[in-house]
Protein backbone atom coordinates (compact mmCIF):
# COMPACT_ATOMS: atom_id res chain seq x y z
CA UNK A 1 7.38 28.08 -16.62
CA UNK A 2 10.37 25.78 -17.88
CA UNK A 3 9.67 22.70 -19.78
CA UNK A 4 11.45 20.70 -17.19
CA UNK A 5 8.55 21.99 -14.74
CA UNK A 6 5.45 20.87 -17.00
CA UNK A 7 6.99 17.46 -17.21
CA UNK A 8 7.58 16.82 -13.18
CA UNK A 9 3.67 18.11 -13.70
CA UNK A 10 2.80 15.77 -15.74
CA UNK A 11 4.31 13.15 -13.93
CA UNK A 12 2.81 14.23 -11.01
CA UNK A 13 -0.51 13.74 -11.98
CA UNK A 14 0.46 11.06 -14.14
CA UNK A 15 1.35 9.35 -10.77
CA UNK A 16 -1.85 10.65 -8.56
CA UNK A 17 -4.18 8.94 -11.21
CA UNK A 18 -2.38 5.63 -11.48
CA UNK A 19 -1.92 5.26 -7.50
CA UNK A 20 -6.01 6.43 -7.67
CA UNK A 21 -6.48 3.60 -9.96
CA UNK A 22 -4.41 0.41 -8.00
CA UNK A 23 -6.75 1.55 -5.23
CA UNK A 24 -9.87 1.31 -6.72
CA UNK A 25 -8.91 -1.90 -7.58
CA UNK A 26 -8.09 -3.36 -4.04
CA UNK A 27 -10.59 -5.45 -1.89
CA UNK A 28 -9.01 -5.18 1.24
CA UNK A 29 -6.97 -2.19 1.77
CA UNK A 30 -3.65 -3.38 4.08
CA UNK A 31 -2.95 -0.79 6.73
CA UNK A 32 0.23 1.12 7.36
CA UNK A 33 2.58 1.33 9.78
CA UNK A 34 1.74 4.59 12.27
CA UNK A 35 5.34 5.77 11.87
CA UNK A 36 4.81 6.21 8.15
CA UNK A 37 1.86 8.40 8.52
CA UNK A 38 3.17 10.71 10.72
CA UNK A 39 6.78 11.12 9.20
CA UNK A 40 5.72 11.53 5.60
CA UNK A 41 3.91 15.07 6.24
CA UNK A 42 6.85 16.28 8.58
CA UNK A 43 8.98 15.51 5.30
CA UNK A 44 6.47 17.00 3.16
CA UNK A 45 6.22 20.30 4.85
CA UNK A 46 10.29 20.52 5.38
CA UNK A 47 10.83 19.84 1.94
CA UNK A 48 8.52 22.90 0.78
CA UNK A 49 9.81 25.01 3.47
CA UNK A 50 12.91 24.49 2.35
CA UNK A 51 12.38 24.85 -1.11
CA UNK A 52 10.18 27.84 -1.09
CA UNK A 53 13.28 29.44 1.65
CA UNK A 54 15.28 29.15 -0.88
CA UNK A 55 13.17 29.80 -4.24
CA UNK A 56 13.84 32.98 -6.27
CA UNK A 57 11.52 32.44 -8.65
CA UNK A 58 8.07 31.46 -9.57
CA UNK A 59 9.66 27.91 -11.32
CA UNK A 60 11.39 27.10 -8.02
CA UNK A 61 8.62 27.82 -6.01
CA UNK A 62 6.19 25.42 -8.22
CA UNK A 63 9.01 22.69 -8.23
CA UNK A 64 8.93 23.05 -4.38
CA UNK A 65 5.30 22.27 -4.42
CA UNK A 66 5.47 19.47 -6.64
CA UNK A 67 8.63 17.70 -4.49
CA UNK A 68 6.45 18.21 -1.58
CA UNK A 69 3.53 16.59 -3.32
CA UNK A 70 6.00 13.56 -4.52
CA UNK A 71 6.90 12.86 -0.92
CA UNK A 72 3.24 12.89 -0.04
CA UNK A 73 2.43 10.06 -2.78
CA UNK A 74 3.99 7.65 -0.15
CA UNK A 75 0.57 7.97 1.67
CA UNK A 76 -1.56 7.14 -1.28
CA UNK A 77 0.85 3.94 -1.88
CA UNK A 78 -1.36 1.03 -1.53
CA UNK A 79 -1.15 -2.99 -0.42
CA UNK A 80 -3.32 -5.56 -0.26
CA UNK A 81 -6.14 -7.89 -1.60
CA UNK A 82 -7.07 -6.79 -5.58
CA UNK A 83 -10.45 -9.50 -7.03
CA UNK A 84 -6.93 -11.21 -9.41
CA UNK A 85 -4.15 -10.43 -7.49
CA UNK A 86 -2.41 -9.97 -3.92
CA UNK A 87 -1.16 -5.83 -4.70
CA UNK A 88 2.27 -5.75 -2.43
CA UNK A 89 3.89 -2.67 -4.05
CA UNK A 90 1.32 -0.16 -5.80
CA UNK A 91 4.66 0.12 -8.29
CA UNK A 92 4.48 -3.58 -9.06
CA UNK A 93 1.64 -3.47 -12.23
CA UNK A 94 1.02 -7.03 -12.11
CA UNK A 95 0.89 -7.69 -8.58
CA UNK A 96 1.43 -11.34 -7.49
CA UNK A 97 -1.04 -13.65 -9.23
CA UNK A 98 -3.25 -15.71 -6.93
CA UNK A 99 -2.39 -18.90 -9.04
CA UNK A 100 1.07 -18.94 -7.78
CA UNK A 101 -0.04 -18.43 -4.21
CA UNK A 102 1.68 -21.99 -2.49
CA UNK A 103 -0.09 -21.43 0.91
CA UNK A 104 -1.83 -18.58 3.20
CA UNK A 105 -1.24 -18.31 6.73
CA UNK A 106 -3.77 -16.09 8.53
CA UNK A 107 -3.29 -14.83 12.12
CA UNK A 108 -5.97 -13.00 14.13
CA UNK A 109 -4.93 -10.92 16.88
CA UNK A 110 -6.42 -7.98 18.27
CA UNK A 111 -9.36 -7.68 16.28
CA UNK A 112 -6.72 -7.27 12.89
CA UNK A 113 -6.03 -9.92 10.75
CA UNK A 114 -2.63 -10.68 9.59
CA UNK A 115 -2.14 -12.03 6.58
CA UNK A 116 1.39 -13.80 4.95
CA UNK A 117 1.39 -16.15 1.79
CA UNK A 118 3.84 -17.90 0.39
CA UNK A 119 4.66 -17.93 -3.22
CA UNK A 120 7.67 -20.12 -4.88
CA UNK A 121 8.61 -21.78 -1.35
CA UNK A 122 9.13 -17.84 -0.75
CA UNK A 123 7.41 -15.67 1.81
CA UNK A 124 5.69 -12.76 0.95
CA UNK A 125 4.91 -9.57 2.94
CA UNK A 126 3.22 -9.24 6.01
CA UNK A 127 -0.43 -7.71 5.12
CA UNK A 128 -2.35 -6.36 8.13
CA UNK A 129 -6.20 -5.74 7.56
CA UNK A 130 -9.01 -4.39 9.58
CA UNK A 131 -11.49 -6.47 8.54
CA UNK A 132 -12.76 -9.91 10.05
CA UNK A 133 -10.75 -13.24 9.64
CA UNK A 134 -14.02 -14.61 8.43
CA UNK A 135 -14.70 -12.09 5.71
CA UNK A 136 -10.31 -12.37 4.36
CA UNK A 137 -11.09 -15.99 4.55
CA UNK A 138 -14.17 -16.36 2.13
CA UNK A 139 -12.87 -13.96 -0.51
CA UNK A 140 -9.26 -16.05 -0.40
CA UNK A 141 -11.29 -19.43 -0.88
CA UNK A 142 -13.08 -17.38 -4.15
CA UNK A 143 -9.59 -16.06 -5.03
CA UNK A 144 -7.21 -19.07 -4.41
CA UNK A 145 -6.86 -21.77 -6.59
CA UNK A 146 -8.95 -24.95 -5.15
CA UNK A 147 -6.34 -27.16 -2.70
CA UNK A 148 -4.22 -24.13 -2.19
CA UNK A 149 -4.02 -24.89 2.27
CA UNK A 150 -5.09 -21.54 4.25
CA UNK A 151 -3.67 -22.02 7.50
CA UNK A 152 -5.90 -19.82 10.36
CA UNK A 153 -4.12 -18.72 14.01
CA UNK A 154 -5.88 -17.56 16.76
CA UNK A 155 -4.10 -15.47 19.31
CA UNK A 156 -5.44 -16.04 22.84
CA UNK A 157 -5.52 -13.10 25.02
CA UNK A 158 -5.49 -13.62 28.98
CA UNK A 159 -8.77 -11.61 28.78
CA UNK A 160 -10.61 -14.53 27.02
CA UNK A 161 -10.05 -17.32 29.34
């Protein structure tokens, strides 16, 4: 096995432990679009297909596995609510502080809760979480510096009337 191999590896794992780790840390897990979680395996599984097609030796082969398990990663990529920051790229180490959080706007639809903050008269990402309005809205008021405004939508189906 080439040196070149043992590093990609190392990074692999290297990479499975940190994206383990930003996890652990989240509250509230965001969820991901459908389309994501569907392509990402077909990508996977052509990408070692293809590489083991074409491998001619044992290095190749392992390099195939570990591009295939690189792909995969994208699955284990996680957003959303750490207990000191708001996590909107796993890559991001620092996240986005919840002291320079301007203003939350919540929106509950569906039984999800939607979730977009501003931050430097900027707008952030759209979150989307499973879990209650009521439950998001207690931790922010923990989280949030006091005065920061939480704004809270309802979305009226033609069901509830």
């Amino acid at each position: 096995m080439s040196g070149f191999t043992l590093l990609l590896l190392v990074m692999l794992v290297v990479l499975y432990l940190y994206l383990l780790i930003v996890r652990r840390d989240i509250v509230f897990v965001s969820k991901r679009r459908s389309s994501l979680v569907t392509a990402v395996p077909f990508l996977a599984v052509g990408a070692l297909l293809l590489s083991l097609s074409d491998a001619k030796t044992l290095d190749e082969q392992i390099r195939g596995v570990v591009a295939a398990f690189f792909i995969l990663s994208f699955l284990f990529d996680s957003r959303g609510l750490a207990e000191d920051r708001i996590v909107s790229n796993a890559m991001d180490l620092k996240g986005i502080p919840y002291e320079e959080v301007g203003r939350v706007v919540l929106l509950f639809s569906g039984g999800r809760t939607k979730m977009n903050f501003f931050r430097l008269g900027m707008r952030g990402p759209l979150l989307i979480f499973d879990a209650p309005v009521e439950e998001v809205v207690l931790f922010l008021t923990e989280q949030l510096p006091k005065g920061t405004p939480i704004d809270i939508l309802l979305e009226e189906h033609p069901d509830d009337r």
